[in-house]
Protein backbone atom coordinates (compact mmCIF):
# COMPACT_ATOMS: atom_id res chain seq x y z
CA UNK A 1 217.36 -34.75 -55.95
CA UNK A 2 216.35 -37.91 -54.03
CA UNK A 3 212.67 -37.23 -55.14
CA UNK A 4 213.74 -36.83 -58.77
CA UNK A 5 216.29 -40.15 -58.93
CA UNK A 6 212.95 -41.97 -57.21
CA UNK A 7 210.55 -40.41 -59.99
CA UNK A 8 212.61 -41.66 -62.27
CA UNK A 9 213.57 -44.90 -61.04
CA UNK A 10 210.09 -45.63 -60.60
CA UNK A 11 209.27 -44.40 -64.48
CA UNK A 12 211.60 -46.82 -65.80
CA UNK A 13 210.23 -50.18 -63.93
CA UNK A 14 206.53 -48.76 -64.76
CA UNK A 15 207.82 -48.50 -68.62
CA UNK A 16 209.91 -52.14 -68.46
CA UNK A 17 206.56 -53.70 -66.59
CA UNK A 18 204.36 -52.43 -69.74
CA UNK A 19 206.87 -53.34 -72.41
CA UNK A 20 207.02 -57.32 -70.77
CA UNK A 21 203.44 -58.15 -71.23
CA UNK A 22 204.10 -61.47 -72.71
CA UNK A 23 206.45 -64.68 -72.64
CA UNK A 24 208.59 -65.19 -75.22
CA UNK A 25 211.05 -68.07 -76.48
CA UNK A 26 213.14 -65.97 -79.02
CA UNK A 27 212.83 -62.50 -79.76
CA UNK A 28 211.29 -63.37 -83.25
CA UNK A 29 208.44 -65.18 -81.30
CA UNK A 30 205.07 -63.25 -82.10
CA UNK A 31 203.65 -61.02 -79.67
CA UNK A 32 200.15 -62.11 -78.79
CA UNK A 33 198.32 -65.69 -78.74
CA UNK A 34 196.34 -64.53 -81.52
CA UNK A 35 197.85 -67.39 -84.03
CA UNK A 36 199.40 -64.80 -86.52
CA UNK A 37 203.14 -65.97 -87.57
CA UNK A 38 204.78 -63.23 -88.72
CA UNK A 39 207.38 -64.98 -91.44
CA UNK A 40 206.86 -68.20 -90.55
CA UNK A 41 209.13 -69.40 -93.36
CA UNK A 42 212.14 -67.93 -91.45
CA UNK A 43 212.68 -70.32 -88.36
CA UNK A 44 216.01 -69.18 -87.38
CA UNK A 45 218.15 -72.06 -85.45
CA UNK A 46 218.52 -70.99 -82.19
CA UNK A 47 219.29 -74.77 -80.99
CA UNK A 48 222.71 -74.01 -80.28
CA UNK A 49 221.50 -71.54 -77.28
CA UNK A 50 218.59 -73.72 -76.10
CA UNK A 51 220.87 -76.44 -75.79
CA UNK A 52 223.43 -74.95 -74.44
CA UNK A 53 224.61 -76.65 -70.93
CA UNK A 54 224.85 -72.82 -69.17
CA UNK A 55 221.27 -72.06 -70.28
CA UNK A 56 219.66 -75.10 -69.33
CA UNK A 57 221.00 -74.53 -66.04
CA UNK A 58 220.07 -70.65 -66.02
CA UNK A 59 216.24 -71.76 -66.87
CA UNK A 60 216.21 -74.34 -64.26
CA UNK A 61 217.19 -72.31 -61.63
CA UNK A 62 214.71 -69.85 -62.40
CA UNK A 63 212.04 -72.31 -62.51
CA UNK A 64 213.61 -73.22 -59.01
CA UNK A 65 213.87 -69.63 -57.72
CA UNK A 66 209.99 -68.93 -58.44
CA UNK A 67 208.99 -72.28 -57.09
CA UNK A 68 210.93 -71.44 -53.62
CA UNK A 69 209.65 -67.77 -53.18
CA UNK A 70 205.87 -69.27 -53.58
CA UNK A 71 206.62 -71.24 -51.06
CA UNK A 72 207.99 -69.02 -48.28
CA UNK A 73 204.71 -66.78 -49.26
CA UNK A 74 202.20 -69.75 -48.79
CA UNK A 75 200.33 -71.00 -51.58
CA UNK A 76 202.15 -73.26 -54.09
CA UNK A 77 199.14 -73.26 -56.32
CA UNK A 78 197.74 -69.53 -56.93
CA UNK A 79 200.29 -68.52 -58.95
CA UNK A 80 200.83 -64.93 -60.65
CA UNK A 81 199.64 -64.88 -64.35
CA UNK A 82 203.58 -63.58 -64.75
CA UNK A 83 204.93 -66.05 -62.63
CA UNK A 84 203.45 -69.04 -64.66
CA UNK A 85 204.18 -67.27 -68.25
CA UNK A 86 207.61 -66.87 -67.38
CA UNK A 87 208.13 -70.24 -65.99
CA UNK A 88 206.34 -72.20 -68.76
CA UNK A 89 208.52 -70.10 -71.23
CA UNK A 90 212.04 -71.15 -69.71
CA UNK A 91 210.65 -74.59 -69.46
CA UNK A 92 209.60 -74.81 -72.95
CA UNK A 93 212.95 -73.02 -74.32
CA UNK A 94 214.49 -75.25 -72.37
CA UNK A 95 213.09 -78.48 -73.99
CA UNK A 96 212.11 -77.14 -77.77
CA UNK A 97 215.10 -75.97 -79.61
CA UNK A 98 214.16 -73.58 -82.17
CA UNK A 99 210.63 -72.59 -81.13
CA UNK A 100 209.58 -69.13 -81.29
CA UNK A 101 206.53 -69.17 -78.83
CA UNK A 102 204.21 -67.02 -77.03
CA UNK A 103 202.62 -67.90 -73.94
CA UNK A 104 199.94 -65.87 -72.09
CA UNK A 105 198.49 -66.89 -68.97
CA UNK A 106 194.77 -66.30 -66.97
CA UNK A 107 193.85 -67.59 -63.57
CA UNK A 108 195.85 -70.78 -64.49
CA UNK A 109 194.19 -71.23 -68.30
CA UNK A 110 197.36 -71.04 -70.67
CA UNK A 111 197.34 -69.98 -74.57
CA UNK A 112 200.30 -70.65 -76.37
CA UNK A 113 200.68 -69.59 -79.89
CA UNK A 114 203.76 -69.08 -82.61
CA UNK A 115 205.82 -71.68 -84.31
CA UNK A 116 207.63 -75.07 -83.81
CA UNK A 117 210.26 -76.95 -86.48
CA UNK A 118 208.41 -80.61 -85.86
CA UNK A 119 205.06 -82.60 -84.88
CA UNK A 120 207.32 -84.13 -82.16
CA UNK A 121 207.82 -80.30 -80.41
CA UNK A 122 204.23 -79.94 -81.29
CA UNK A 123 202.67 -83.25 -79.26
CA UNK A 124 205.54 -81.93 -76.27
CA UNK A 125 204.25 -78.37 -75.59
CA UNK A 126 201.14 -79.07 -73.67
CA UNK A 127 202.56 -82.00 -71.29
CA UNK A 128 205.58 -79.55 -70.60
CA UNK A 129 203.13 -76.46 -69.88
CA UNK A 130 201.39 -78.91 -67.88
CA UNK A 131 204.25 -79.69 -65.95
CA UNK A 132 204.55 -76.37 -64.01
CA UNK A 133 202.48 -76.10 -60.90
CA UNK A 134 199.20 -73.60 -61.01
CA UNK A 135 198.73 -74.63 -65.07
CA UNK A 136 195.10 -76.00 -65.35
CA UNK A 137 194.17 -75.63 -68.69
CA UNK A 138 196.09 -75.44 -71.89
CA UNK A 139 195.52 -73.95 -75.15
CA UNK A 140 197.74 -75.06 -78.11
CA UNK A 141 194.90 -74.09 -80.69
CA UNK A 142 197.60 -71.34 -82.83
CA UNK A 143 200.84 -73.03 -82.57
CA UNK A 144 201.59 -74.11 -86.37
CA UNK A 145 204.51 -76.57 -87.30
CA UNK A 146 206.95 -74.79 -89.45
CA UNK A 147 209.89 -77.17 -90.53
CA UNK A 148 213.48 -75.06 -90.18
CA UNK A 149 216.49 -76.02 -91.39
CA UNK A 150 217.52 -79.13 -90.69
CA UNK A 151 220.80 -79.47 -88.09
């Protein structure tokens, strides 16, 4: 039984590992760096939850939580390809209400692809990538600006 709740156990983080091979901002955010917007038209407003006091705190302390396990293992600046995706996300969900982005990460080099409402988010994403340690290099080449609704 132990070797079959193990098997299994072990299945399931293999299968959630695979299915989480990119950052996301919202679920609708596309699902490579490729520059293909699926919909773009539909920029859903999702302000209310990027905004939102609890989550800005939530993303934060991730950001935190990552920063303080590099440290106890050594090396601030080799980060994990994961590590920096998932940071840069929170940090730009954080900071760009309504974006749908999708960040993918390589030895440090950053593409970041998908949609935001405004030239202001636009001209923000690269200093804020920038802003997390191990980034050296970012690629903003297929993020389009695709005005929402306005709030």
């Amino acid at each position: 039984m132990n070797k079959l709740t193990t098997f299994l156990l072990g299945g399931i983080l293999l299968f959630g590992a695979v299915g989480c091979d990119v950052a996301r901002t919202s679920a609708d955010a596309p699902t490579s760096d490729d520059g293909k917007v699926e919909n773009p038209g539909q920029v859903q407003d999702t302000k209310e939850d990027a905004t939102n006091e609890i989550r800005q705190k939530q993303l934060n302390s991730d950001i935190r939580a990552r920063e303080q396990r590099n440290d106890i293992a050594g090396n601030q600046e080799k980060r994990d390809d994961s590590d920096l995706e998932s940071e840069i996300r929170a940090k730009l969900e954080a900071n760009i209400p309504r974006s749908k982005l999708t960040i993918q990460a390589k030895d440090g080099n950053v593409a970041i692809a998908g949609t935001v409402p405004g030239d202001k988010e636009y001209s923000t994403i690269e200093p804020l990538a920038k802003e997390i340690t191990g980034v050296n290099n970012v690629n903003i080449d297929n993020v389009k600006v695709v005005p929402g609704p306005e709030s």
